[in-house]
PDB file of N, CA and C in Angstrom:
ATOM      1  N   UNK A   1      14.481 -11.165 -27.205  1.00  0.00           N
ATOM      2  CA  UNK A   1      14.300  -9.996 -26.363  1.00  0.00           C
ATOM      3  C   UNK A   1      13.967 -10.390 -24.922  1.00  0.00           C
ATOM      4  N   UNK A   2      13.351 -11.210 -24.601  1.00  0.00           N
ATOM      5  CA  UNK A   2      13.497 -11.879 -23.503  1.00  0.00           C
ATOM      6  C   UNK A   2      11.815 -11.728 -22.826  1.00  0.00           C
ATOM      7  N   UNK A   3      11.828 -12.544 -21.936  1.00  0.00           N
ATOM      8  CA  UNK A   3       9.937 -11.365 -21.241  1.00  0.00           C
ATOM      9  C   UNK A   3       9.925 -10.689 -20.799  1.00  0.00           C
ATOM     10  N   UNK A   4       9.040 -10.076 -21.631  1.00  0.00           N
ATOM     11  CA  UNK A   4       8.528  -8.088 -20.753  1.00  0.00           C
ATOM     12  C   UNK A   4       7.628  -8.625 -20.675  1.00  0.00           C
ATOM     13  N   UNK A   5       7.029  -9.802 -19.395  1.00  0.00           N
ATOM     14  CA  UNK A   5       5.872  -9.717 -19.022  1.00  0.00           C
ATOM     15  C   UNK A   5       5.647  -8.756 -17.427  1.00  0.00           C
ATOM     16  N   UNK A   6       4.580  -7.251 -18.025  1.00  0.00           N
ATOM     17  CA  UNK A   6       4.406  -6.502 -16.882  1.00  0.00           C
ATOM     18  C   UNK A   6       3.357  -6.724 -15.852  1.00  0.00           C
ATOM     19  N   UNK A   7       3.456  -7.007 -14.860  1.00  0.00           N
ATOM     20  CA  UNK A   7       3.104  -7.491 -13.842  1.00  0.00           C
ATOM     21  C   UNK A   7       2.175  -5.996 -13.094  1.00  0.00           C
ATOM     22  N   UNK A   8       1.274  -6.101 -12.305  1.00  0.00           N
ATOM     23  CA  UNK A   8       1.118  -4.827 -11.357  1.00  0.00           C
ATOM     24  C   UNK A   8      -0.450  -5.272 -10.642  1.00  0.00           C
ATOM     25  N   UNK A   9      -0.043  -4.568  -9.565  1.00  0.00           N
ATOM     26  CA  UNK A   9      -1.172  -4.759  -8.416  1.00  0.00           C
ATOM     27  C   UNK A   9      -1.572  -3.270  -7.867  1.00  0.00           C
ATOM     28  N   UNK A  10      -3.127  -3.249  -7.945  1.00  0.00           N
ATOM     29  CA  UNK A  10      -3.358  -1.951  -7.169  1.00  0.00           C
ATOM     30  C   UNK A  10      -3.353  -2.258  -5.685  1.00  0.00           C
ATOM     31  N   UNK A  11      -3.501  -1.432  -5.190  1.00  0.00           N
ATOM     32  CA  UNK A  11      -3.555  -2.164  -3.438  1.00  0.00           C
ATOM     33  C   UNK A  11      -4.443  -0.579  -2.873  1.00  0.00           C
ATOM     34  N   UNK A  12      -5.534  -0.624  -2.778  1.00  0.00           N
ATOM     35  CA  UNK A  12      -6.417   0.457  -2.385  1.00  0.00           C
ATOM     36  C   UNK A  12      -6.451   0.769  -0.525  1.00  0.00           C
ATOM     37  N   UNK A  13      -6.277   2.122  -0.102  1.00  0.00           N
ATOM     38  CA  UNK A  13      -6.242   2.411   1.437  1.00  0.00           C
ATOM     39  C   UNK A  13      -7.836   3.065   1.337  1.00  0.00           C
ATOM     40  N   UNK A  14      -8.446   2.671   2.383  1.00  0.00           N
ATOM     41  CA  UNK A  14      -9.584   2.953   3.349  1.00  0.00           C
ATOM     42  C   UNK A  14      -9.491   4.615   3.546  1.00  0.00           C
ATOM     43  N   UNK A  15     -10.439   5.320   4.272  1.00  0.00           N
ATOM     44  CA  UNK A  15     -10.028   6.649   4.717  1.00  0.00           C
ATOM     45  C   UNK A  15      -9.410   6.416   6.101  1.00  0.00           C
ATOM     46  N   UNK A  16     -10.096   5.483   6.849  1.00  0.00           N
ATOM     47  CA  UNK A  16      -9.191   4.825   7.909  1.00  0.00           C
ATOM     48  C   UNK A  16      -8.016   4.604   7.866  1.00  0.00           C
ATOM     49  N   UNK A  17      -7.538   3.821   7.215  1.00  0.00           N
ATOM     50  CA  UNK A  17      -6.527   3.041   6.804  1.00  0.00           C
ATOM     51  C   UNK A  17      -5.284   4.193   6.771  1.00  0.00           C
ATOM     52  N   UNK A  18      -5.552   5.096   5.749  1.00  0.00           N
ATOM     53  CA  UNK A  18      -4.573   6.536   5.499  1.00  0.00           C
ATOM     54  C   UNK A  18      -4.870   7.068   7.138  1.00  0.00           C
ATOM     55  N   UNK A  19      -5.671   7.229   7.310  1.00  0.00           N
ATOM     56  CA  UNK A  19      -5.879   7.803   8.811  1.00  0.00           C
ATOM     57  C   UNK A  19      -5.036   7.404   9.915  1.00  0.00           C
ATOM     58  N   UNK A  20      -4.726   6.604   9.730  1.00  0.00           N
ATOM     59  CA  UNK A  20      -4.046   5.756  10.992  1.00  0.00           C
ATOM     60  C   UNK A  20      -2.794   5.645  10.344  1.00  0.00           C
ATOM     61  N   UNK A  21      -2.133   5.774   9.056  1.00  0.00           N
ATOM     62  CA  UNK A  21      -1.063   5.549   9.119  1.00  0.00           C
ATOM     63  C   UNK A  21      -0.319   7.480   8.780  1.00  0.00           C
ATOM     64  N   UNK A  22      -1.329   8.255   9.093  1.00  0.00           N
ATOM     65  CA  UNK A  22      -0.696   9.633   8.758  1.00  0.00           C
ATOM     66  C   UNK A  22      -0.603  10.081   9.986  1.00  0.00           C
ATOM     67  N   UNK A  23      -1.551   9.540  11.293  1.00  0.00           N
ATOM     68  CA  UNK A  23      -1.938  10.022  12.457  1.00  0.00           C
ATOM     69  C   UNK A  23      -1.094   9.495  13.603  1.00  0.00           C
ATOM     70  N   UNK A  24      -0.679   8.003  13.242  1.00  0.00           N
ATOM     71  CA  UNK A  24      -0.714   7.000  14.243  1.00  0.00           C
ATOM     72  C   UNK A  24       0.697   5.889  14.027  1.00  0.00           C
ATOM     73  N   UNK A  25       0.603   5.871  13.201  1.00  0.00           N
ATOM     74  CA  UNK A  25       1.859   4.816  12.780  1.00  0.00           C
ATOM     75  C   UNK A  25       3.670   5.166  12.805  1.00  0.00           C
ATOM     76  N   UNK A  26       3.957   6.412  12.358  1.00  0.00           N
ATOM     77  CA  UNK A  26       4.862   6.850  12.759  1.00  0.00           C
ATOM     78  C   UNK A  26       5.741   6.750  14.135  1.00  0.00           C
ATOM     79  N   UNK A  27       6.968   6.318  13.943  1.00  0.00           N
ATOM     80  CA  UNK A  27       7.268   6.130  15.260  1.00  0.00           C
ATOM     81  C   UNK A  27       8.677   6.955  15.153  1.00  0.00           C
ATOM     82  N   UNK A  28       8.856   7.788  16.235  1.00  0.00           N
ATOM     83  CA  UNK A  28      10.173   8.770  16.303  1.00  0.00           C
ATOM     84  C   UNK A  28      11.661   7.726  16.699  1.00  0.00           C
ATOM     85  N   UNK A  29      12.736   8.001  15.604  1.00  0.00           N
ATOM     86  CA  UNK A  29      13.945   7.787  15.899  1.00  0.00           C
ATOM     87  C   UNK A  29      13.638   5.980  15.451  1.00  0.00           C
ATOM     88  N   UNK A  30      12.861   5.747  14.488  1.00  0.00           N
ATOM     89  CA  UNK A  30      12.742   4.174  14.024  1.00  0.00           C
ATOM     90  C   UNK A  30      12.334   4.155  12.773  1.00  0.00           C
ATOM     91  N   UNK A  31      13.198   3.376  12.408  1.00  0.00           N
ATOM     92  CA  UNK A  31      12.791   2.953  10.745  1.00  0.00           C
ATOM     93  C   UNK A  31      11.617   2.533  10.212  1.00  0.00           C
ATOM     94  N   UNK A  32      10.899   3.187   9.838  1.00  0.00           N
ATOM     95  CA  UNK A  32       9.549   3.093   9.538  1.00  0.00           C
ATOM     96  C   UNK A  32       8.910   2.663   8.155  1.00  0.00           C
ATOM     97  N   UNK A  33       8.513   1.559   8.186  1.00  0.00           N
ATOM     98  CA  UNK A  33       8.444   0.677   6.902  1.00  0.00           C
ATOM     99  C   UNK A  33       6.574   0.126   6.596  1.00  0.00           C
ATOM    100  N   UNK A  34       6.709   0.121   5.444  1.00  0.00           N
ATOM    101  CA  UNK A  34       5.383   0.107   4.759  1.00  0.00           C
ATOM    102  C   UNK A  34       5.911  -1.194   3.514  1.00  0.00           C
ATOM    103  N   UNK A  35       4.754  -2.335   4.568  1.00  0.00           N
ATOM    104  CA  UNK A  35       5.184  -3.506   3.239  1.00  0.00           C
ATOM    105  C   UNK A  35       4.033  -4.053   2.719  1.00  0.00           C
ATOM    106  N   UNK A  36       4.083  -4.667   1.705  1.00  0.00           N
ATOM    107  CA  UNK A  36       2.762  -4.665   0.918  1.00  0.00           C
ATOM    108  C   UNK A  36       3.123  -6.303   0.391  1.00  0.00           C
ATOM    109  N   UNK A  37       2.138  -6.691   0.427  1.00  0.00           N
ATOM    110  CA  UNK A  37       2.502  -8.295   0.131  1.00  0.00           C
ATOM    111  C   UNK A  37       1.412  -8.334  -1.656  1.00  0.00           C
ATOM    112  N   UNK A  38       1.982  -8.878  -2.803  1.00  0.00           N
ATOM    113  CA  UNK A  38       1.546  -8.599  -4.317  1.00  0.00           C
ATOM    114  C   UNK A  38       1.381  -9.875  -4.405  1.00  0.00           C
ATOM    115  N   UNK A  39       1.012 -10.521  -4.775  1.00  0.00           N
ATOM    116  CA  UNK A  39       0.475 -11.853  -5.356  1.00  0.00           C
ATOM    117  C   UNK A  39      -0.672 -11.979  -6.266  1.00  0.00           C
ATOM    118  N   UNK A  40      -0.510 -13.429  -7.085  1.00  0.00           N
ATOM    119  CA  UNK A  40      -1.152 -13.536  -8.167  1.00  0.00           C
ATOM    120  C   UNK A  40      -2.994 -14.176  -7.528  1.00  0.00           C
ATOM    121  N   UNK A  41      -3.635 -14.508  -8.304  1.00  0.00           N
ATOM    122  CA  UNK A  41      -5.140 -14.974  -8.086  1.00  0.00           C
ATOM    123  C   UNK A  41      -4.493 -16.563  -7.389  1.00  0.00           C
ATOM    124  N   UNK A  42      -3.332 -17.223  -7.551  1.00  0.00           N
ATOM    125  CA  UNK A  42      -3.699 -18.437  -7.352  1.00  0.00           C
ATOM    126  C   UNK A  42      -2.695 -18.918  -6.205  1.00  0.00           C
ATOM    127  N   UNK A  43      -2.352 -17.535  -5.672  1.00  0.00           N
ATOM    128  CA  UNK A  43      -1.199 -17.161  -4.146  1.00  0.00           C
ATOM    129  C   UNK A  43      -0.127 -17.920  -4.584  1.00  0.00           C
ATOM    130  N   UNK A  44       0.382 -18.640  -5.584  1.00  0.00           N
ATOM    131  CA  UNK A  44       2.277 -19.310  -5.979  1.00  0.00           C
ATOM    132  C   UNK A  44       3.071 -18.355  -6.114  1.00  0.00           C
ATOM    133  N   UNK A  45       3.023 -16.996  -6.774  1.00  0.00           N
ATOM    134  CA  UNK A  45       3.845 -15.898  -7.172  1.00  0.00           C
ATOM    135  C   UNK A  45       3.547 -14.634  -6.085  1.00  0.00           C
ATOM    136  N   UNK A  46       4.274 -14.634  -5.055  1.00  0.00           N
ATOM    137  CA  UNK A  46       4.241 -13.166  -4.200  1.00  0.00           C
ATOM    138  C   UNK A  46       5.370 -12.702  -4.259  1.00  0.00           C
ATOM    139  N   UNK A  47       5.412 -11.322  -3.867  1.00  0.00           N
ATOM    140  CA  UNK A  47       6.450 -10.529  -3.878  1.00  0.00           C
ATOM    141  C   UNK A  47       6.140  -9.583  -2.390  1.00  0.00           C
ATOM    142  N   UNK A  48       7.215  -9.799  -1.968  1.00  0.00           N
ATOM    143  CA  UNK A  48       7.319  -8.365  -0.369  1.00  0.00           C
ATOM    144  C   UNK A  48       7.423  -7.050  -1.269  1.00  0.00           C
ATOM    145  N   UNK A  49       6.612  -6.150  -1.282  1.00  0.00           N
ATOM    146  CA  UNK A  49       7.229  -4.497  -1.419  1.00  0.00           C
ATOM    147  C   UNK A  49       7.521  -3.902  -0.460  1.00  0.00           C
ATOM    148  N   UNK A  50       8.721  -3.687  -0.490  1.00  0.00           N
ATOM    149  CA  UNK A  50       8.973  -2.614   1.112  1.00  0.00           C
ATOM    150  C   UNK A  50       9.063  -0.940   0.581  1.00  0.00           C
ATOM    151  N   UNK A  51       8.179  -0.970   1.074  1.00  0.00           N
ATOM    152  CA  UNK A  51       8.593   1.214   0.850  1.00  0.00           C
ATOM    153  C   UNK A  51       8.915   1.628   2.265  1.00  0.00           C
ATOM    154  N   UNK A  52      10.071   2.818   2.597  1.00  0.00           N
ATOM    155  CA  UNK A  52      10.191   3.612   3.638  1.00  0.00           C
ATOM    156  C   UNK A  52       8.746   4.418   3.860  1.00  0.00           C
ATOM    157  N   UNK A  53       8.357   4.540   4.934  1.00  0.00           N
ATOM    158  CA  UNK A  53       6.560   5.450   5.229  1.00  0.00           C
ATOM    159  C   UNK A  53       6.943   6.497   4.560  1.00  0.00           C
ATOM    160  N   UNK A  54       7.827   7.457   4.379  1.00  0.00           N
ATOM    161  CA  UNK A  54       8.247   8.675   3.745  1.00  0.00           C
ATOM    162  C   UNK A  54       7.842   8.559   2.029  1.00  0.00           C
ATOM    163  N   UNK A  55       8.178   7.364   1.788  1.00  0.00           N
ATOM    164  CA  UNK A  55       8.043   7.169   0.124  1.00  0.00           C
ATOM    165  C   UNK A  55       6.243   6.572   0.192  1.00  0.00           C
ATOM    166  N   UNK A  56       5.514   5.784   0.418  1.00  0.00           N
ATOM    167  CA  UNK A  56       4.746   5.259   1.095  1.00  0.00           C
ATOM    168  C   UNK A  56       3.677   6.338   0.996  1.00  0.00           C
ATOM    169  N   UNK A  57       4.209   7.535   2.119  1.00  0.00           N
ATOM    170  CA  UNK A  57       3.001   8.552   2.260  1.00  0.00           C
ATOM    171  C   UNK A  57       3.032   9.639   1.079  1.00  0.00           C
ATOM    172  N   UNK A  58       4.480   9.359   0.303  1.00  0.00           N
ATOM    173  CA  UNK A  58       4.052  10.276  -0.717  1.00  0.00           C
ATOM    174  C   UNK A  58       3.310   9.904  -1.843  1.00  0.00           C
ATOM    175  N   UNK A  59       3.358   8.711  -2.033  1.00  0.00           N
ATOM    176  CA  UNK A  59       2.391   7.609  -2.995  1.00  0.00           C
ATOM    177  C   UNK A  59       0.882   8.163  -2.895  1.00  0.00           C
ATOM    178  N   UNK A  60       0.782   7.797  -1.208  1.00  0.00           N
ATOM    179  CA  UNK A  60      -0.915   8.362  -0.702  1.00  0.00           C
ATOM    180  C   UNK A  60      -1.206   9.740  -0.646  1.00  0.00           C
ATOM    181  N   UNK A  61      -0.143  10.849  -0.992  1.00  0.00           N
ATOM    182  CA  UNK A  61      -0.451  12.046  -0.784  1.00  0.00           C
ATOM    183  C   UNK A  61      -2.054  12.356  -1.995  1.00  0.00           C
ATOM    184  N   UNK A  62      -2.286  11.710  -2.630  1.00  0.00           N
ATOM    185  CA  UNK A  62      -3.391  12.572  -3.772  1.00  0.00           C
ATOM    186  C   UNK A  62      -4.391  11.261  -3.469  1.00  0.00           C
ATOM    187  N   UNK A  63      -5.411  12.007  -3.948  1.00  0.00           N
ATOM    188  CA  UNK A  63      -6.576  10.584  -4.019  1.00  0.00           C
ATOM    189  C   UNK A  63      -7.637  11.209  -4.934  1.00  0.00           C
ATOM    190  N   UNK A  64      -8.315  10.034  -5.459  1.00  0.00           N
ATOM    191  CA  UNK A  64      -9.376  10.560  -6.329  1.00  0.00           C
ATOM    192  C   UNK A  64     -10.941  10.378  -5.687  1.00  0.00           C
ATOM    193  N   UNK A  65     -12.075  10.010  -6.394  1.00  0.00           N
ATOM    194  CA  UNK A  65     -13.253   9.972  -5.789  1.00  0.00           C
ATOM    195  C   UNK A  65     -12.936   8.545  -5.278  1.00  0.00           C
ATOM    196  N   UNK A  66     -12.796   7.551  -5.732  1.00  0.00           N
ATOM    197  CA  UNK A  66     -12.116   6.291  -5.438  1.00  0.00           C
ATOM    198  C   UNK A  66     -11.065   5.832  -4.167  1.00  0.00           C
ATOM    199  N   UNK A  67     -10.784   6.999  -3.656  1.00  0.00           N
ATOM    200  CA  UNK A  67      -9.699   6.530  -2.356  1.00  0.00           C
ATOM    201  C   UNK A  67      -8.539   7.035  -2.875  1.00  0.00           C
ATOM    202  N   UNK A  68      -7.470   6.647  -2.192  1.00  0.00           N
ATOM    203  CA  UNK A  68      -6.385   6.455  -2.025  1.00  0.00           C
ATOM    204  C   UNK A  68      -5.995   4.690  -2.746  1.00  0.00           C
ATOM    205  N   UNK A  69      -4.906   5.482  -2.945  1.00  0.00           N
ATOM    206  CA  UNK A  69      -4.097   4.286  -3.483  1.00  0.00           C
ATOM    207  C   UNK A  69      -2.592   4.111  -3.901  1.00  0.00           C
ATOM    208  N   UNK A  70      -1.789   2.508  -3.879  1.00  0.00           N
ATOM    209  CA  UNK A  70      -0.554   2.434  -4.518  1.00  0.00           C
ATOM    210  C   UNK A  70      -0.540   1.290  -5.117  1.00  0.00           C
ATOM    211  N   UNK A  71      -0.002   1.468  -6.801  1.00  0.00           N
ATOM    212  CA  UNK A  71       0.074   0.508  -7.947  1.00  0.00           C
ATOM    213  C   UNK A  71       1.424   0.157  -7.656  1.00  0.00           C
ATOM    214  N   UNK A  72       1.837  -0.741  -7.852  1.00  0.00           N
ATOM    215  CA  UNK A  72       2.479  -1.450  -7.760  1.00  0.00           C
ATOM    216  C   UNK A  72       3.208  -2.202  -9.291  1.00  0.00           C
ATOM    217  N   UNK A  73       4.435  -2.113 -10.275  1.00  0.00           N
ATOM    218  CA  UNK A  73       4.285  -2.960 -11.063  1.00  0.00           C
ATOM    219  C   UNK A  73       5.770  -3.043 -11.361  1.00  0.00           C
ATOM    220  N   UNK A  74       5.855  -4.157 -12.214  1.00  0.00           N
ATOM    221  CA  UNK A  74       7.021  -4.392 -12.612  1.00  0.00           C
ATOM    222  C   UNK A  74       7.433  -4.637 -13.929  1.00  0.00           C
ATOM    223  N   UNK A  75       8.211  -5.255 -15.049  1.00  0.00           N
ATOM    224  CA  UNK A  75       8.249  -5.122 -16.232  1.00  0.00           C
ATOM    225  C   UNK A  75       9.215  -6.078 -16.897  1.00  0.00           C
ATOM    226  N   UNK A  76       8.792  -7.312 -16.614  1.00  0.00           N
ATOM    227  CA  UNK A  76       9.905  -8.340 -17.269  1.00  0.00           C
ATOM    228  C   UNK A  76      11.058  -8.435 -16.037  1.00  0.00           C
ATOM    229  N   UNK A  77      12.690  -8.648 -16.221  1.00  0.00           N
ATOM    230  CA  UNK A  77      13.115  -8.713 -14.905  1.00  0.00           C
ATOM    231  C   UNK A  77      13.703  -7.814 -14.465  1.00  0.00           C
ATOM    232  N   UNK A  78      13.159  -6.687 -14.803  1.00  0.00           N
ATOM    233  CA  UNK A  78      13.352  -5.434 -13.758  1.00  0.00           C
ATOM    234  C   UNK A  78      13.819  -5.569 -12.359  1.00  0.00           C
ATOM    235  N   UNK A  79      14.806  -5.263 -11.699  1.00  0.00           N
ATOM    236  CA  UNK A  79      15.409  -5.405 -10.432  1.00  0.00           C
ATOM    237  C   UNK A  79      14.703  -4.297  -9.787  1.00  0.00           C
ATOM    238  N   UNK A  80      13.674  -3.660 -10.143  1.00  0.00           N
ATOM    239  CA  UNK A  80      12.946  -2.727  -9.198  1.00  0.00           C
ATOM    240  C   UNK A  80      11.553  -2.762  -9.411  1.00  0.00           C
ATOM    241  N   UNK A  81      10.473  -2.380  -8.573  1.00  0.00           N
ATOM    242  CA  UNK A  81       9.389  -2.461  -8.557  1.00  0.00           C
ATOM    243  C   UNK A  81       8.948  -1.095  -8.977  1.00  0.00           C
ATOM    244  N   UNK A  82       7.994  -0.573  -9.454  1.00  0.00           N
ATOM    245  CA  UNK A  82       7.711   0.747  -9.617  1.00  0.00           C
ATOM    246  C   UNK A  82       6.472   1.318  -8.809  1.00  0.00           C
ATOM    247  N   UNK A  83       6.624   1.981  -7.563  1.00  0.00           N
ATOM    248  CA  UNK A  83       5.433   2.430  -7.231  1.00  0.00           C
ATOM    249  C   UNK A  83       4.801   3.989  -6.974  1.00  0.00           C
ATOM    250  N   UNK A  84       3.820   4.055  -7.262  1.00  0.00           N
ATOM    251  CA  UNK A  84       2.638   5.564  -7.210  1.00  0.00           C
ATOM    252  C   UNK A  84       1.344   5.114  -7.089  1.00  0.00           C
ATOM    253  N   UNK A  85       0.989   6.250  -6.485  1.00  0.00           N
ATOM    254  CA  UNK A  85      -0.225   6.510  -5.909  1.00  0.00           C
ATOM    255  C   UNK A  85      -1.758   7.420  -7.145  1.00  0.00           C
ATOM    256  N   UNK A  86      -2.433   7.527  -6.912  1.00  0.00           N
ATOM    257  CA  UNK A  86      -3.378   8.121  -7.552  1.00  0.00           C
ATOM    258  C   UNK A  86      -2.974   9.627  -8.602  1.00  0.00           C
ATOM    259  N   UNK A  87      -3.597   9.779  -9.492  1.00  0.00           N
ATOM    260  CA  UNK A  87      -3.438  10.806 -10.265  1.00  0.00           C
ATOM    261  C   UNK A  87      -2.524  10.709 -11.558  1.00  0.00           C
ATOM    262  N   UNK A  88      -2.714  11.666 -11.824  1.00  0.00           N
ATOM    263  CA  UNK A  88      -2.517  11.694 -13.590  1.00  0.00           C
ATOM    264  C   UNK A  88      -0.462  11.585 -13.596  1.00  0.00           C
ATOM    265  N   UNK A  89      -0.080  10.603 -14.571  1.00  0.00           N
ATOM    266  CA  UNK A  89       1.320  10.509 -14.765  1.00  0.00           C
ATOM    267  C   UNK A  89       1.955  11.279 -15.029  1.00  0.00           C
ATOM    268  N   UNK A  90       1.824  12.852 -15.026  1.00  0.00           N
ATOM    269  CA  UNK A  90       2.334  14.077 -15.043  1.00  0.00           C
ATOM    270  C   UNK A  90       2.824  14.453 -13.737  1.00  0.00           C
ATOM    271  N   UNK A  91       1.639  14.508 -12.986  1.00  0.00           N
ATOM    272  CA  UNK A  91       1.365  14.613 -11.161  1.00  0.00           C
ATOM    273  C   UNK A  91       2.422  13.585 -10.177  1.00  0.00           C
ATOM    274  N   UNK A  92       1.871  12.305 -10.781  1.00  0.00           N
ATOM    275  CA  UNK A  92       2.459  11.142  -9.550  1.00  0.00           C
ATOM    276  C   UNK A  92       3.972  11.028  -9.884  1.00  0.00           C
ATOM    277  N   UNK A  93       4.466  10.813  -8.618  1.00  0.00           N
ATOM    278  CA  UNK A  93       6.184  10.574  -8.078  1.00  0.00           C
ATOM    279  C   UNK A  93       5.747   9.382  -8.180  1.00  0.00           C
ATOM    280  N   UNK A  94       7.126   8.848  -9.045  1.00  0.00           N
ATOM    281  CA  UNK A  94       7.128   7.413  -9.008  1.00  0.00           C
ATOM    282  C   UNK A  94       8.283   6.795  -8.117  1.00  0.00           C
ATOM    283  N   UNK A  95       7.833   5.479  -7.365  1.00  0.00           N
ATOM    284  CA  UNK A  95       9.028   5.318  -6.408  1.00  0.00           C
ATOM    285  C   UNK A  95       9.990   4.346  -7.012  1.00  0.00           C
ATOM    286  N   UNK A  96      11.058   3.654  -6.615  1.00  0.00           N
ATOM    287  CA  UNK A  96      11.670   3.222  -7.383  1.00  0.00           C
ATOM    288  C   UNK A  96      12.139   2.089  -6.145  1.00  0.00           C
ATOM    289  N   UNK A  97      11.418   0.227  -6.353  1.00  0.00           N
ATOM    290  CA  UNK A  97      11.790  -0.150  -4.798  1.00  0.00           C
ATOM    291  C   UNK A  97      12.457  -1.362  -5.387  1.00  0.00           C
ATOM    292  N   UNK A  98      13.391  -1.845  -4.846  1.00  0.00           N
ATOM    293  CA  UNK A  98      14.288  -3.256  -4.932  1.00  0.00           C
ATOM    294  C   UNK A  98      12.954  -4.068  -4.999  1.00  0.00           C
ATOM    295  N   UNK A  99      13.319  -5.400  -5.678  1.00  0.00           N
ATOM    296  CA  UNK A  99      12.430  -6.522  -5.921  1.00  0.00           C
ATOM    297  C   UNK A  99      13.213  -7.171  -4.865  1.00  0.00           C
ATOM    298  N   UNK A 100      14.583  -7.353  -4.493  1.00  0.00           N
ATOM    299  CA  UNK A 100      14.814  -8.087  -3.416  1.00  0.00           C
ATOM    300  C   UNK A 100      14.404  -7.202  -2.171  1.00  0.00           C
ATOM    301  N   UNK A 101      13.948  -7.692  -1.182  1.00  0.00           N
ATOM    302  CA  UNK A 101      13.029  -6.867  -0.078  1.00  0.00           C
ATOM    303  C   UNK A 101      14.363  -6.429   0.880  1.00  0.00           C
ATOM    304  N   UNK A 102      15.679  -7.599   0.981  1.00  0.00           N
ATOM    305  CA  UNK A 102      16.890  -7.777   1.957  1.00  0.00           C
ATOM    306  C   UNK A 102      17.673  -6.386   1.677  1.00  0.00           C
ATOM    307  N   UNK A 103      17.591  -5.800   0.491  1.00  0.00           N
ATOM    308  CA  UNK A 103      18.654  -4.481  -0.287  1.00  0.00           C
ATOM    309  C   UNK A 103      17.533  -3.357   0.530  1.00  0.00           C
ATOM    310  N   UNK A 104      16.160  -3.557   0.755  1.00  0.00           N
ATOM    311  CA  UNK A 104      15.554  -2.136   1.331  1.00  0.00           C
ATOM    312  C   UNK A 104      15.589  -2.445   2.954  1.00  0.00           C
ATOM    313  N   UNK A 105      15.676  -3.416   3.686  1.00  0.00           N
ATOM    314  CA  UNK A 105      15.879  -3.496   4.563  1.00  0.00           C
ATOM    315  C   UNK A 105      17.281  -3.623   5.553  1.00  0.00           C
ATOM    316  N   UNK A 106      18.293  -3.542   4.538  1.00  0.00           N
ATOM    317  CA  UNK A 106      19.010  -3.380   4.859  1.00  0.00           C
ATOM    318  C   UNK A 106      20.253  -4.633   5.443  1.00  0.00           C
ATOM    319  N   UNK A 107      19.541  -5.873   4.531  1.00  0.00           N
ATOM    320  CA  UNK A 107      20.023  -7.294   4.889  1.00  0.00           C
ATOM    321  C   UNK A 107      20.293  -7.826   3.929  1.00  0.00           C
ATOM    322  N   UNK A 108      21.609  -9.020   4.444  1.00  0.00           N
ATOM    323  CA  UNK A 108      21.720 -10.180   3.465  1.00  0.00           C
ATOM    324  C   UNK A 108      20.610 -11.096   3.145  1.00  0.00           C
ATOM    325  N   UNK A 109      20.206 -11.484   2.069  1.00  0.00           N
ATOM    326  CA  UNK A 109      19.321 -12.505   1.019  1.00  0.00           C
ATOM    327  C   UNK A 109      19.326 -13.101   2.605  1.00  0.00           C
ATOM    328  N   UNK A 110      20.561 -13.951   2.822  1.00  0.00           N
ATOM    329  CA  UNK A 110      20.754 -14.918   3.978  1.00  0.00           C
ATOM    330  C   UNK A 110      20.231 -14.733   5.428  1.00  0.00           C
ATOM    331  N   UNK A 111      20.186 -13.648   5.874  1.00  0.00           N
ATOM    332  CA  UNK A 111      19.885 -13.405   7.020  1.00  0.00           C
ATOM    333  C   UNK A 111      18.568 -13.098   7.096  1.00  0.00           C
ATOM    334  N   UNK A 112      17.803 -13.005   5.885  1.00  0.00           N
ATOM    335  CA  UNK A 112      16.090 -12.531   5.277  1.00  0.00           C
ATOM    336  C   UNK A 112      15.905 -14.224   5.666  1.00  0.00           C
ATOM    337  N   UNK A 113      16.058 -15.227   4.493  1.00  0.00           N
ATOM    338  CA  UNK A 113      15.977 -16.302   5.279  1.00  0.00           C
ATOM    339  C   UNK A 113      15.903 -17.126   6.357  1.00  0.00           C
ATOM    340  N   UNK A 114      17.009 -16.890   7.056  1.00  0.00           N
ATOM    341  CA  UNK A 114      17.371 -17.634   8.584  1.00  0.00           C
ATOM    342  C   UNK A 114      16.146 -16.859   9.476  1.00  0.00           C
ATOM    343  N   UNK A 115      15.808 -15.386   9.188  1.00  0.00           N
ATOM    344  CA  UNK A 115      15.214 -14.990  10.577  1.00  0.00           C
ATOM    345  C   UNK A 115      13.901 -14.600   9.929  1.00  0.00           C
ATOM    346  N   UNK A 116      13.658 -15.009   8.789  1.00  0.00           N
ATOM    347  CA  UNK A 116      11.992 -14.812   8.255  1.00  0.00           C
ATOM    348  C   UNK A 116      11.560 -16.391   8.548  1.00  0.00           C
TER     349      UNK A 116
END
């Protein structure tokens, strides 16, 4: 069957943090990107998440007593990442993001390379 080893990272926002990116970060007529860097305890295994701010702020739209937040996970070799924000799995939109970061940004593997 192969590994379904599921992977996932919470990544918690500040009230600041949401503050500045609902208030402040937006920029008119530009592609507006929200990336999240996932890695393990021993930093060898990272992953780029890129969400569009549109997908991003809908993640952060709910919060509990705990903040704001976006989980992050994956599921064996799933070619997509799965992400949502706070609240009950009835409630939360789940996003649906490339594991290669080059397919959300809009680039070749190759050109992620040469100019990263």
């Amino acid at each position: 069957m192969g590994n379904r080893r599921k992977l996932s990272w919470t990544i918690e926002f500040s009230s600041n943090e949401y503050k500045i990116l609902k208030d402040s970060f937006y920029i008119e007529n530009r592609k507006n990107l929200v990336c999240l860097i996932c890695t393990n305890e021993k930093l060898n295994d990272s992953y780029l998440v890129v969400l569009s701010y549109e997908d991003a702020m809908k993640c952060l739209e709910s919060s509990t007593s705990s903040g704001r937040r976006i989980t992050v996970t994956r599921t064996g070799a799933e070619h997509n990442f799965i992400c949502y924000g706070a609240g009950s799995a009835k409630q939360r939109t789940e996003i649906k993001c490339p594991v290669d970061p080059a397919k959300t940004l809009g680039i070749t593997e190759e050109e992620l390379v040469l100019n990263g």
